[in-house]
C-alpha atoms as a PDB file:
ATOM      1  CA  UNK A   1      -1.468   6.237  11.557  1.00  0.00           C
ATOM      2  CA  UNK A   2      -1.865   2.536  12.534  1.00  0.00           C
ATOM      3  CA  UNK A   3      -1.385   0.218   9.309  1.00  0.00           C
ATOM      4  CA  UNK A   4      -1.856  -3.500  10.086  1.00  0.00           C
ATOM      5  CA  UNK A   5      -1.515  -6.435   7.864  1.00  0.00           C
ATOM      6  CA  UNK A   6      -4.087  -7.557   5.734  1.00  0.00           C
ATOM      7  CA  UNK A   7      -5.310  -3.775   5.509  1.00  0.00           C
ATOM      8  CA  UNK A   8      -6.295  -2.512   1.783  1.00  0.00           C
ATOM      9  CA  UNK A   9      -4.601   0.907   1.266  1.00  0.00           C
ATOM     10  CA  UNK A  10      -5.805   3.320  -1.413  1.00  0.00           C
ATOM     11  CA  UNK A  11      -3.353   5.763  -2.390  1.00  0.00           C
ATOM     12  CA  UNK A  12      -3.387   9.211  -4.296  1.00  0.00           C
ATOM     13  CA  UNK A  13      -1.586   7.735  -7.064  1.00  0.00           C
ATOM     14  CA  UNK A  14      -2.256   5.062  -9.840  1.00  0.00           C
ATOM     15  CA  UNK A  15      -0.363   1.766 -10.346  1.00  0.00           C
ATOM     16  CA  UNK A  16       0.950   1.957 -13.767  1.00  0.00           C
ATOM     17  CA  UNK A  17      -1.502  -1.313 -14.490  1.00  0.00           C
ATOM     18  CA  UNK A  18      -4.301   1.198 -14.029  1.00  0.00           C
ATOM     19  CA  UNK A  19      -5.107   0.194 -10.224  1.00  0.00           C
ATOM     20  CA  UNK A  20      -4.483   2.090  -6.825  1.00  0.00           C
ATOM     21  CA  UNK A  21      -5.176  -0.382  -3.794  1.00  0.00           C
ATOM     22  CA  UNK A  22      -2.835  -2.214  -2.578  1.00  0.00           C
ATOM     23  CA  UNK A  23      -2.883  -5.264   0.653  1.00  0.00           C
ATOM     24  CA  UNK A  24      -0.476  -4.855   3.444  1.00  0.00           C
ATOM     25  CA  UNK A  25       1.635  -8.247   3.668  1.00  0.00           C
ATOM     26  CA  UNK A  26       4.287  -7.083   6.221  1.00  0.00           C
ATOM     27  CA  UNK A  27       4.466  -3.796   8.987  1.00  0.00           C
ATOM     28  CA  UNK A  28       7.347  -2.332   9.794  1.00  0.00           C
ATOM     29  CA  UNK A  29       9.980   0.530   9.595  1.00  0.00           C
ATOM     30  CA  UNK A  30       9.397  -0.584   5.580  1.00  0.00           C
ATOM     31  CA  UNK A  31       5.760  -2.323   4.428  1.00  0.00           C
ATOM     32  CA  UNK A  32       5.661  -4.747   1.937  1.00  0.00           C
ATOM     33  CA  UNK A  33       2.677  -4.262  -0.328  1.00  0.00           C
ATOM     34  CA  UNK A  34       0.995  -5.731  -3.162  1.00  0.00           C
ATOM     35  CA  UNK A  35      -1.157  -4.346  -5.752  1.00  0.00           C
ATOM     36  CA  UNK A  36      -4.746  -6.105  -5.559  1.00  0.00           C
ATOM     37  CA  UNK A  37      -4.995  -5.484  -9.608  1.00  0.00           C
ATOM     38  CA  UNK A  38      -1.930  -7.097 -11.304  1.00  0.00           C
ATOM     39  CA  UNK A  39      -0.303  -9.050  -8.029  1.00  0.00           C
ATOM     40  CA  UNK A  40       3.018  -6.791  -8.299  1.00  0.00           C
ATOM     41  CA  UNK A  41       4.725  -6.157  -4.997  1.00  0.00           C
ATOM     42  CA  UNK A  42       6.686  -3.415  -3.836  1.00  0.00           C
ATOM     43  CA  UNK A  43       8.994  -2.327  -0.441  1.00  0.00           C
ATOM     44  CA  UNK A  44       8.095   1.003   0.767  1.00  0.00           C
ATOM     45  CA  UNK A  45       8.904   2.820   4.078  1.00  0.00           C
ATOM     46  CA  UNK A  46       6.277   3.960   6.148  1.00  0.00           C
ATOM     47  CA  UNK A  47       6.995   7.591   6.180  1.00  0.00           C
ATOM     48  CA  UNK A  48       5.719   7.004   2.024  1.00  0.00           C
ATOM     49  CA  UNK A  49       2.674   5.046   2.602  1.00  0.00           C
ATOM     50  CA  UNK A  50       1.681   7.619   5.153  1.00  0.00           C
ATOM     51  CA  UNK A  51       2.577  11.067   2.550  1.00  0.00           C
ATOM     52  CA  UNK A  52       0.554   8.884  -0.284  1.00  0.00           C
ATOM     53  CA  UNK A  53      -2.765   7.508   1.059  1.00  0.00           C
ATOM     54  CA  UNK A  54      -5.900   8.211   0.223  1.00  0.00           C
ATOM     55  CA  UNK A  55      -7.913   5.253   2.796  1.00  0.00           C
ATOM     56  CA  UNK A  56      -7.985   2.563   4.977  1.00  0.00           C
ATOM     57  CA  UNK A  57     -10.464   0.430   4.151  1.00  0.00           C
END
């Protein structure tokens, strides 16, 4: 699955501040997200994003 930055990422999962997109701010081995809803950002490996999403958009 190609990720790039600036990429909104829905996942399967809700944010516990009620949202579930998040932007892409940094690819690599581990992707730096942040929630488009409350701002809050999070580390997560790739092998993660790609078990948990729902889209690409």
């Amino acid at each position: 699955m190609i990720i790039k930055e600036n990429d909104i990422l829905e996942f399967k999962k809700k944010h516990p501040c009620g949202g579930n997109t998040w932007k892409v701010l940094r690819v690599g081995s581990d992707c730096r997200l942040e929630c488009v809803t409350c701002g809050h950002q999070i580390e997560i490996t790739r092998s993660k994003i790609e078990k948990n999403i729902k889209a690409v958009k």
